[in-house]
Protein backbone atom coordinates (compact mmCIF):
# COMPACT_ATOMS: atom_id res chain seq x y z
CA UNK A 1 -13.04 15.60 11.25
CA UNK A 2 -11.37 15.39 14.50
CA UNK A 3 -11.00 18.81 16.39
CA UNK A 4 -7.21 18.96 16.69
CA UNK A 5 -7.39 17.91 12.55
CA UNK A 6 -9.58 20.90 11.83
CA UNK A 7 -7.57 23.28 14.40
CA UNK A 8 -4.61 22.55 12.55
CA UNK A 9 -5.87 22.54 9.06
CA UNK A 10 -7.70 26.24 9.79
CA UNK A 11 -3.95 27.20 11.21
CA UNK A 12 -1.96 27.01 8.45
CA UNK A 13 -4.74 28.11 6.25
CA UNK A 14 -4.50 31.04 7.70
CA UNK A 15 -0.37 30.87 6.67
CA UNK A 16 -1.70 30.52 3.54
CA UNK A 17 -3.74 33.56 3.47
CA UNK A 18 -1.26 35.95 5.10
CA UNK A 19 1.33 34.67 2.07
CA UNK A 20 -1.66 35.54 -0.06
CA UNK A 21 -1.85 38.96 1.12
CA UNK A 22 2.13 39.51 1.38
CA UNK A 23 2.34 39.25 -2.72
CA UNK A 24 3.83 37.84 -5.04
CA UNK A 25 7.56 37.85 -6.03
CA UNK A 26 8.77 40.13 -8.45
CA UNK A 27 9.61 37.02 -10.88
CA UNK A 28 5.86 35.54 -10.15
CA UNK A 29 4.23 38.83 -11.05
CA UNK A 30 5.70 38.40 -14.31
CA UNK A 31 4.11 35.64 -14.68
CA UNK A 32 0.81 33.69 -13.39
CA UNK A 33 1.32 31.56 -10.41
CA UNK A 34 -0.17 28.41 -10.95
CA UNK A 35 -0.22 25.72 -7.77
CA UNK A 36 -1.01 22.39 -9.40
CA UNK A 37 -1.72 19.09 -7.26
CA UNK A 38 -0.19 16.17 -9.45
CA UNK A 39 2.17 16.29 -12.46
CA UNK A 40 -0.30 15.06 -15.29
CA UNK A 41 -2.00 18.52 -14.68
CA UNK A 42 1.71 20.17 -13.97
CA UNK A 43 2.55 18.89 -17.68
CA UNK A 44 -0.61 20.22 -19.47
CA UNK A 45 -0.45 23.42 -17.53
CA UNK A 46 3.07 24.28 -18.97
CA UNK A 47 2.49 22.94 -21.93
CA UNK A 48 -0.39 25.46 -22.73
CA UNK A 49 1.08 28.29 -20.65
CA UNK A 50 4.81 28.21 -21.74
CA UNK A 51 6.45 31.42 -20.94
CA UNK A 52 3.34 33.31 -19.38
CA UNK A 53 2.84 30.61 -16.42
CA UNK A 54 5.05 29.34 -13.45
CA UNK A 55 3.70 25.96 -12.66
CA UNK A 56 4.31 24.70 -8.79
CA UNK A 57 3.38 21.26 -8.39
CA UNK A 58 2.79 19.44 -5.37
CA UNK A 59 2.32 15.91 -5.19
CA UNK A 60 5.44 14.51 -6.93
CA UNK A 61 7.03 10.90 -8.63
CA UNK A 62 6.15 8.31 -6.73
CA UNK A 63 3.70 9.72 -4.23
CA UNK A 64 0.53 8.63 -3.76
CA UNK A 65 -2.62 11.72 -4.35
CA UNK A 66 -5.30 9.25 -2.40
CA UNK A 67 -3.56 9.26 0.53
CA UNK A 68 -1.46 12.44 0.45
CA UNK A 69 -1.91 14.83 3.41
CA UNK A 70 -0.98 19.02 2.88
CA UNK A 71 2.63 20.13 4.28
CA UNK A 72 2.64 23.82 5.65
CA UNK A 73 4.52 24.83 2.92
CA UNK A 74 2.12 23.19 0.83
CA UNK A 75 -0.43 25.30 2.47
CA UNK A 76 2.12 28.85 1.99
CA UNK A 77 2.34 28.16 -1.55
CA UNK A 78 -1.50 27.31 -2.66
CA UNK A 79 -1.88 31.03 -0.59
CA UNK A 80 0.88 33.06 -2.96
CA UNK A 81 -0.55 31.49 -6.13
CA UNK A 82 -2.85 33.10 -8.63
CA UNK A 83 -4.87 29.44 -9.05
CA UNK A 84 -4.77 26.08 -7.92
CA UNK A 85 -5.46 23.89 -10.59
CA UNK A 86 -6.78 19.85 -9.05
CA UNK A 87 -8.21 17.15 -10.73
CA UNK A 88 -11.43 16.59 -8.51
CA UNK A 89 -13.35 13.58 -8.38
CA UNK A 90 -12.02 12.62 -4.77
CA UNK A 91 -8.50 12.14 -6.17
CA UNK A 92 -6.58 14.35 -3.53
CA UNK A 93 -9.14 13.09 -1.06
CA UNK A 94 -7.26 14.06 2.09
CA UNK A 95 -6.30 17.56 0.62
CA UNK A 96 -10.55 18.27 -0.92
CA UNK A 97 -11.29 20.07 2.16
CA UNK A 98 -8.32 22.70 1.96
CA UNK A 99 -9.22 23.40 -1.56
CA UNK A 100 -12.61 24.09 -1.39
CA UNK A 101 -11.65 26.68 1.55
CA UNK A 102 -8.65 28.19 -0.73
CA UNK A 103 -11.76 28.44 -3.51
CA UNK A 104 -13.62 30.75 -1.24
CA UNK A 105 -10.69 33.27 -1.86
CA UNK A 106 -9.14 32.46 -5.52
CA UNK A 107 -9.63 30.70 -7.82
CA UNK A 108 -9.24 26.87 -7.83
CA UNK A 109 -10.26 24.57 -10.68
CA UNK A 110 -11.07 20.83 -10.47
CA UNK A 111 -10.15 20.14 -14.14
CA UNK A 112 -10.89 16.38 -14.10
CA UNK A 113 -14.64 17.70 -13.29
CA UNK A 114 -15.36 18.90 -17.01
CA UNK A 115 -16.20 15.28 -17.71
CA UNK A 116 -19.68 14.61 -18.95
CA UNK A 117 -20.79 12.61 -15.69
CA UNK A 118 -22.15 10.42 -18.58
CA UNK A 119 -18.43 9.92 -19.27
CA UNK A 120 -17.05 9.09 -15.89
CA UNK A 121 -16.97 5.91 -14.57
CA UNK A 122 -18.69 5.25 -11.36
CA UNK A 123 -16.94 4.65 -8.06
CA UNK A 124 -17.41 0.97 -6.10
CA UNK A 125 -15.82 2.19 -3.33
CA UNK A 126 -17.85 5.62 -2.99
CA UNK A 127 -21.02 6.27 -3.35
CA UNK A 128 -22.20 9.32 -5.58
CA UNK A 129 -18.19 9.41 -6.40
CA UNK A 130 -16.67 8.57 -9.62
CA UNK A 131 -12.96 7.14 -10.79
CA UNK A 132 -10.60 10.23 -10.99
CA UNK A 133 -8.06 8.47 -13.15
CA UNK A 134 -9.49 10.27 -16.23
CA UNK A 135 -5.75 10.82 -17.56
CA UNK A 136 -5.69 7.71 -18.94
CA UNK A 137 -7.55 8.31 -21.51
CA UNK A 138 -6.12 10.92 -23.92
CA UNK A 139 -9.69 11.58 -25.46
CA UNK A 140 -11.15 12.05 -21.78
CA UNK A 141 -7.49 14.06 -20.82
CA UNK A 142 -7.89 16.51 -24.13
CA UNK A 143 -11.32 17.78 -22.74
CA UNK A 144 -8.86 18.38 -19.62
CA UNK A 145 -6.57 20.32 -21.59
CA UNK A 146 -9.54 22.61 -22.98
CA UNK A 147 -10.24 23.32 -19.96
CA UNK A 148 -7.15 24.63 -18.53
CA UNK A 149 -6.78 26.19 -21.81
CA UNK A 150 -9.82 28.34 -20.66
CA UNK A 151 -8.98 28.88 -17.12
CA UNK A 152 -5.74 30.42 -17.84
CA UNK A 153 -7.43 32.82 -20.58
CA UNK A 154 -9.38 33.49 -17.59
CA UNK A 155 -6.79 34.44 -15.64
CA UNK A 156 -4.59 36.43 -18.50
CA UNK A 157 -6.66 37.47 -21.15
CA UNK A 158 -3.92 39.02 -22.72
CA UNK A 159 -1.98 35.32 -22.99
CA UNK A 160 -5.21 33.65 -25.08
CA UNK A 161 -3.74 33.17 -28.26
CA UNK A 162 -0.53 31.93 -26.85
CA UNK A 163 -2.42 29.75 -25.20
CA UNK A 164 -4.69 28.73 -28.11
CA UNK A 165 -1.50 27.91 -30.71
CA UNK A 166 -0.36 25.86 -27.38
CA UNK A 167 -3.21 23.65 -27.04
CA UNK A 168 -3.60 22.55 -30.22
CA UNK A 169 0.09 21.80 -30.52
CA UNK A 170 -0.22 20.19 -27.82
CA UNK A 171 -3.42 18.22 -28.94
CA UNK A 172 -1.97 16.76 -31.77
CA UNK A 173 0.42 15.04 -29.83
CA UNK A 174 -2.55 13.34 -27.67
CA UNK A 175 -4.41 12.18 -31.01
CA UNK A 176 -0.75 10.69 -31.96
CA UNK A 177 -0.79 8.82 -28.53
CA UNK A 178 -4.13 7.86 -28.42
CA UNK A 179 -3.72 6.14 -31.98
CA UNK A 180 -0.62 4.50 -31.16
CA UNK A 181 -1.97 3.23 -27.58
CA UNK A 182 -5.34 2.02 -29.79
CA UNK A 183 -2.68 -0.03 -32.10
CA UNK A 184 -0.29 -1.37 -30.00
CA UNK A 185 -2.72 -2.80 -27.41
CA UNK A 186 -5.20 -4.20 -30.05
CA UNK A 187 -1.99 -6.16 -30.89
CA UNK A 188 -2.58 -8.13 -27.98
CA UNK A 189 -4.06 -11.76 -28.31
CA UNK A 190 -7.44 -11.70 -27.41
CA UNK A 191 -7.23 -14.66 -24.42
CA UNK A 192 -4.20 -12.31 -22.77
CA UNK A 193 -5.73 -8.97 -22.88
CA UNK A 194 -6.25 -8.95 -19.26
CA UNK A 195 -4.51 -6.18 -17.40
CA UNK A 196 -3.96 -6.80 -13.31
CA UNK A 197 -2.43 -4.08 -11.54
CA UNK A 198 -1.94 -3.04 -7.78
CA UNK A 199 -5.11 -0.85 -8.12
CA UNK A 200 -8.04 -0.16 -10.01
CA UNK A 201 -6.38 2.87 -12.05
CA UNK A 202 -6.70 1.46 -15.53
CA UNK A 203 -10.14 1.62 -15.82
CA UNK A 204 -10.54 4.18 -18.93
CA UNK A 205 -7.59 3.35 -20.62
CA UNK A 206 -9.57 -0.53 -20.38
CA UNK A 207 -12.61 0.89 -21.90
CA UNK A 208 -11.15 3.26 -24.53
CA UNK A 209 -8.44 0.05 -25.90
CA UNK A 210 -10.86 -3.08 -25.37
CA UNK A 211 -9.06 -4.54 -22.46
CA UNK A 212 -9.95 -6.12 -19.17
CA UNK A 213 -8.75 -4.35 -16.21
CA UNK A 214 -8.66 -5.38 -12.24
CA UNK A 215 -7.15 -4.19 -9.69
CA UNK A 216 -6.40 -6.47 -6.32
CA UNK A 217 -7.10 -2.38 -4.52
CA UNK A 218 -10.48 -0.44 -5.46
CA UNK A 219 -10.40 2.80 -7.50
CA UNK A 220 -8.67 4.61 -4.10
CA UNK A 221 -5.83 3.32 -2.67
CA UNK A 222 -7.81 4.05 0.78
CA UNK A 223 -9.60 0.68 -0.08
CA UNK A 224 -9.00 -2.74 1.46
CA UNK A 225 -7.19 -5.34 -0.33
CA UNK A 226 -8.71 -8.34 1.89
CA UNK A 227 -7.19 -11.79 1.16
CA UNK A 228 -10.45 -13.19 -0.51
CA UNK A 229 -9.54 -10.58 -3.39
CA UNK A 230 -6.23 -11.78 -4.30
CA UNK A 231 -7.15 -15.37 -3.53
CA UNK A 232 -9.71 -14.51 -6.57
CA UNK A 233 -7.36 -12.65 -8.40
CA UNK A 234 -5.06 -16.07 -8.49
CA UNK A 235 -7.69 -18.39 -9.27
CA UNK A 236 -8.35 -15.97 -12.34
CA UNK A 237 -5.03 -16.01 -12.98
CA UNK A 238 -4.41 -19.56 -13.43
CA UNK A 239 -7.27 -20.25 -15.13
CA UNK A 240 -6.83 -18.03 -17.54
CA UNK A 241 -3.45 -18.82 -17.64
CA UNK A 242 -2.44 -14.90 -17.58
CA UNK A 243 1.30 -14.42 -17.63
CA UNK A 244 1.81 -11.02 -17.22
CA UNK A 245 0.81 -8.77 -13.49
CA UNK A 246 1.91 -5.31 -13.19
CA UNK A 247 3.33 -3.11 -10.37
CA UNK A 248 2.51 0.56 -10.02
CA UNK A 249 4.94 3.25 -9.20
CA UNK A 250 3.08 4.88 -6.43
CA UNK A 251 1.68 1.68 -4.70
CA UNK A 252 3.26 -0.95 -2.69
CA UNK A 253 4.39 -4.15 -4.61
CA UNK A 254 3.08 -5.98 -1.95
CA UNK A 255 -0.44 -7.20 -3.42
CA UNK A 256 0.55 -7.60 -7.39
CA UNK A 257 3.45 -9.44 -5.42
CA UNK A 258 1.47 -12.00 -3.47
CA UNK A 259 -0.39 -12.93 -6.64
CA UNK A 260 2.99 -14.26 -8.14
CA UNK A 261 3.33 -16.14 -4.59
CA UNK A 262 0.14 -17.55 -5.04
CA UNK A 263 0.07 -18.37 -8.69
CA UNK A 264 3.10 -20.06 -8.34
CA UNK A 265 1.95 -22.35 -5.42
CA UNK A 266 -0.56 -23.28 -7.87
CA UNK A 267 1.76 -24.25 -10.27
CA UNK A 268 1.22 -21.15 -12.49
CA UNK A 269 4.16 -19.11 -13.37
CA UNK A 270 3.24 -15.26 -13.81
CA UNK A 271 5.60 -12.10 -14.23
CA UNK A 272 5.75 -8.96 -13.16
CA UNK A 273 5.07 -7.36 -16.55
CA UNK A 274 7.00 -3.89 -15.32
CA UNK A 275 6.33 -0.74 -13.57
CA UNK A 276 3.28 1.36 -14.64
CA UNK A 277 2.41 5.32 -14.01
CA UNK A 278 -0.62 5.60 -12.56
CA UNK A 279 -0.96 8.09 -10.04
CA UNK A 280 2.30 10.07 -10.78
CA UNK A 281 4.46 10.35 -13.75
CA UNK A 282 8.15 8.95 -13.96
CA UNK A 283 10.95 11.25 -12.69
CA UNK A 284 11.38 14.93 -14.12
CA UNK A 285 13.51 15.79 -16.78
CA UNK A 286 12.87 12.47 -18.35
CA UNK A 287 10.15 11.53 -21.26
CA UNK A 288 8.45 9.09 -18.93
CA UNK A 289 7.67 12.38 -16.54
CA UNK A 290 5.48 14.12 -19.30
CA UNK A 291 1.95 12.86 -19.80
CA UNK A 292 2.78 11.71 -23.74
CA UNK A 293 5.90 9.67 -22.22
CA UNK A 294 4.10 8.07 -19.10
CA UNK A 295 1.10 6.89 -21.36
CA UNK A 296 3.59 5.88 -23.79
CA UNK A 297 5.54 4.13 -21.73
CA UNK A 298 2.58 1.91 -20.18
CA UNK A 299 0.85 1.25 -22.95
CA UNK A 300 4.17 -0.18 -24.45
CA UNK A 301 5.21 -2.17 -21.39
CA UNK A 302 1.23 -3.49 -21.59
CA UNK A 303 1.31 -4.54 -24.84
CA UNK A 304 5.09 -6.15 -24.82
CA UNK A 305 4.32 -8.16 -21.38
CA UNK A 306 0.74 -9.48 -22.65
CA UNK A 307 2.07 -11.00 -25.78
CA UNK A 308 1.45 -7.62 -28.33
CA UNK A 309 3.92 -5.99 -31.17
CA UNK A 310 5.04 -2.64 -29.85
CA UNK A 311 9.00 -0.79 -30.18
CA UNK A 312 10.55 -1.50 -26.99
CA UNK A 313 11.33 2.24 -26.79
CA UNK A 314 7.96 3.28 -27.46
CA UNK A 315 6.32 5.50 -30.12
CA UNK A 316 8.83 8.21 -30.24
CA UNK A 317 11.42 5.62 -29.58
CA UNK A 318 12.51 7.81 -25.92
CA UNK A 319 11.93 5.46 -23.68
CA UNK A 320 14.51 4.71 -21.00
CA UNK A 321 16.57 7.60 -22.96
CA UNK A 322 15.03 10.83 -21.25
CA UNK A 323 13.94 14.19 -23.00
């Protein structure tokens, strides 16, 4: 890391610390102070916490956790809380260092990491890394929710039955999901269960449904998108005569849009099936900014693009209609 980088980062560390050691508010006391990094975690968190937790989240709709770089108040905030919750496995790659230094003096959990590594899918792009992107798959994302079930009866022991009635609440809304995602996308026609997206994001929820995934990106946004990749991805395209490519909400268009540019000066018409969560959740207050409603919503919008039966307003029929 460059010397003014580290300078800075050990600068408003230190912020961080001297927020740490000023307390907490008089409304946080009542309550633990939980710092998460993206909203899929956010959404679990105060799910299984409900009254007993105040969840701050940091990365937000829209933004992209590969690339995202720590504010200063980003920095004052992970120092007042009680926890940082992250998902690991390189996701908030520019923000790994800063955590491991906060987890010298609290406690900070890299949920995604309670993956068997047996379960994780390997990295292309890194070696000895692995795809964080482990919240697409609600059987991978309930071992998730375990997990923070435990680290908050960690941190209030008092708050473990609360926490307990929570979680399994709140699992039986991720076995609903998971069977609905399983029937909807196994609607699909066999020849046009091929999902192309801006990035490589997709990967579990390919393995767990039975359907082809590519990216024209790697598993990190960080990665290259070199012209020999999407002149591949169109030659795919038209011979397999896909018609459906999808956008992602916290990656550029640019790529999944210069596949339609290129199919089409091959004579191949192909559609931008819609706009997928991958790396953040839709905006909040809506259904499509919980976990249930973001993996509703793209396995629906999969499924209806590529030629499958599924209710254009998803499983609990709230899409496009908010909480």
């Amino acid at each position: 890391m460059p010397i003014l980088r580290r300078t800075i980062l050990l600068a408003i560390l230190s912020l961080g610390v001297v927020a740490l050691s000023a307390g907490r508010s008089a409304m946080a006391a009542e309550k633990l102070n939980i710092v998460t990094t993206v909203g899929m975690i956010a959404d679990v968190a105060e799910r299984i916490g409900g009254e007993r937790v105040e969840i701050v989240n940091l990365i937000g709709e829209g933004v992209d956790p590969h690339s995202y770089w720590q504010t200063r108040s980003d920095v004052v905030k992970m120092g007042r809380a009680d926890a940082i919750l992250a998902n690991g496995l390189y996701l908030e790659a520019q923000l790994e260092e800063l955590l491991l230094k906060f987890k010298e003096k609290k406690p900070v959990y890299f949920v995604g990491e309670v993956i068997e590594v047996d379960e994780r899918r390997a990295s292309e792009t890194y070696n000895d890394r692995y795809d964080p992107h482990v919240w697409m798959s609600p059987r991978l994302w309930r071992k998730v929710a375990l997990g923070i079930r435990d680290a908050l009866g960690e941190l209030d022991p008092e708050g473990r039955a609360v926490f307990e009635e929570n979680t399994n609440a709140y699992l039986a809304e991720m076995d609903a999901l998971d069977a609905y995602a399983r029937k909807v996308i196994a609607s699909i026609p066999a020849n046009q269960r091929i999902l192309i997206t801006a990035h490589d994001a997709f990967g579990y929820l390919g393995r767990d449904y039975d359907i082809e995934v590519l990216g024209v990106q790697g598993i990190s946004t960080q990665s290259e998108a070199g012209l020999q990749r999407v002149e591949e991805l169109v030659d795919l395209i038209v011979e397999r005569d896909v018609k459906a490519v999808f956008v992602e909400s916290s990656v550029s268009e640019r790529n999944v849009r210069a596949l339609v540019e290129g199919a089409a000066a091959r004579g191949h018409q192909v559609e931008i099936g819609g706009l997928l969560y991958s790396d953040a959740m839709g905006k909040p207050g809506t259904y499509e900014g919980t976990y249930i409603g973001m993996l509703d919503h793209n396995t629906t919008r999969i499924a209806r693009a590529l030629g499958g039966d599924a209710p254009e307003r998803g499983m609990q029929d709230k899409l496009g209609a908010g909480l």
